[in-house]
Protein backbone atom coordinates (compact mmCIF):
# COMPACT_ATOMS: atom_id res chain seq x y z
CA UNK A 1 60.31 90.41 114.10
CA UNK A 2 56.74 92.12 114.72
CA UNK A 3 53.60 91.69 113.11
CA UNK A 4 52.36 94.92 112.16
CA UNK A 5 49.62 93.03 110.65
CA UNK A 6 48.44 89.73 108.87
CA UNK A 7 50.09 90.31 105.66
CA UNK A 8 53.81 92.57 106.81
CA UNK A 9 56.20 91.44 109.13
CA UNK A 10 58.89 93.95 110.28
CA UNK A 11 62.32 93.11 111.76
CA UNK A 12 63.08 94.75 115.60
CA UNK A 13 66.37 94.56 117.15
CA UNK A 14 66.71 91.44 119.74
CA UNK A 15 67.77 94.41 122.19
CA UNK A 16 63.95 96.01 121.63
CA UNK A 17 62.35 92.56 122.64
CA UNK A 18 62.02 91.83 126.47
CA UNK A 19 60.26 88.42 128.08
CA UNK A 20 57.05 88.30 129.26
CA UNK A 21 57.38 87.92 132.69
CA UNK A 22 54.35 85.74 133.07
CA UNK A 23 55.81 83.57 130.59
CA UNK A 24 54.94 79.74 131.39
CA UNK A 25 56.57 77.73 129.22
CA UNK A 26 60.68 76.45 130.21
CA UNK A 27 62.77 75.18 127.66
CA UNK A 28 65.06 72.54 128.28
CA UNK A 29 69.13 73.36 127.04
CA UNK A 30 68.54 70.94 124.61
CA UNK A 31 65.46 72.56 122.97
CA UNK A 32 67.34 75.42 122.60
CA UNK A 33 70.98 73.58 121.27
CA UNK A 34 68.18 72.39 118.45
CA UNK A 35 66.40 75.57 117.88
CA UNK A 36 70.10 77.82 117.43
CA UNK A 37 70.90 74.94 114.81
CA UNK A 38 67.88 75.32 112.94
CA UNK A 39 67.95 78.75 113.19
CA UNK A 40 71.87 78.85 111.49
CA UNK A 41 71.07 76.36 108.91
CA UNK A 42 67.73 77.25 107.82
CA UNK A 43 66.72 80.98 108.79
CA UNK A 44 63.64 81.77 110.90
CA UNK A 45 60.41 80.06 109.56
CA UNK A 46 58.23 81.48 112.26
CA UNK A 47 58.80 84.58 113.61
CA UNK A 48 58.42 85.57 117.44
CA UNK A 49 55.30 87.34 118.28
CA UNK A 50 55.32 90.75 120.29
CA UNK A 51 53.52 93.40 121.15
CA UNK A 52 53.52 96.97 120.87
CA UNK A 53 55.74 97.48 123.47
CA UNK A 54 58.19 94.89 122.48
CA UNK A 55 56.51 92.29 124.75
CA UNK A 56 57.12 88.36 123.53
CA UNK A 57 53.96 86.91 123.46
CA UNK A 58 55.04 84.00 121.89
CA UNK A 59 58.55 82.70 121.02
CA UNK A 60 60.26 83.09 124.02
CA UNK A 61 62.51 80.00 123.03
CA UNK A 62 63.38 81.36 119.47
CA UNK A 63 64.31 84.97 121.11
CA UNK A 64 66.97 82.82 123.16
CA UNK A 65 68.28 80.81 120.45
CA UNK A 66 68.50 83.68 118.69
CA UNK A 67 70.43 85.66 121.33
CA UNK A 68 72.85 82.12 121.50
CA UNK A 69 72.84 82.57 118.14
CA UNK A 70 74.24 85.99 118.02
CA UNK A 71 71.37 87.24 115.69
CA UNK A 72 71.05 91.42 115.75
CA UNK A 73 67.36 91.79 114.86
């Protein structure tokens, strides 16, 4: 998903969306295991954050769980 501002929310393909490759954070497995779960029973309820150029600049772990999950956009 991007936010093309506060109020709209669009949906990009997970092939669009690359890592930041300053990211910071590391997930355990485990964090992840919970994350594609949630994601399967419940939908997304916070979207990952990019930028213009398809740049995560937050929600690195739900773009993975999403990938494990073998969500398309």
């Amino acid at each position: 998903m991007k936010i093309i501002d506060k109020q709209q929310i669009e949906y990009v393909k997970l092939s669009d969306i690359k890592p930041h490759p300053e990211n910071p954070r590391i997930h355990p497995d485990s964090f992840i295991d919970k994350l594609v779960k949630g994601i399967e029973e419940y939908g997304f309820t916070n979207p990952v954050i990019i930028s213009e150029d398809g740049t995560i600049l937050a929600g690195h772990a739900r773009y993975k769980a999403s990938h494990i999950a073998e969500l398309e956009e």
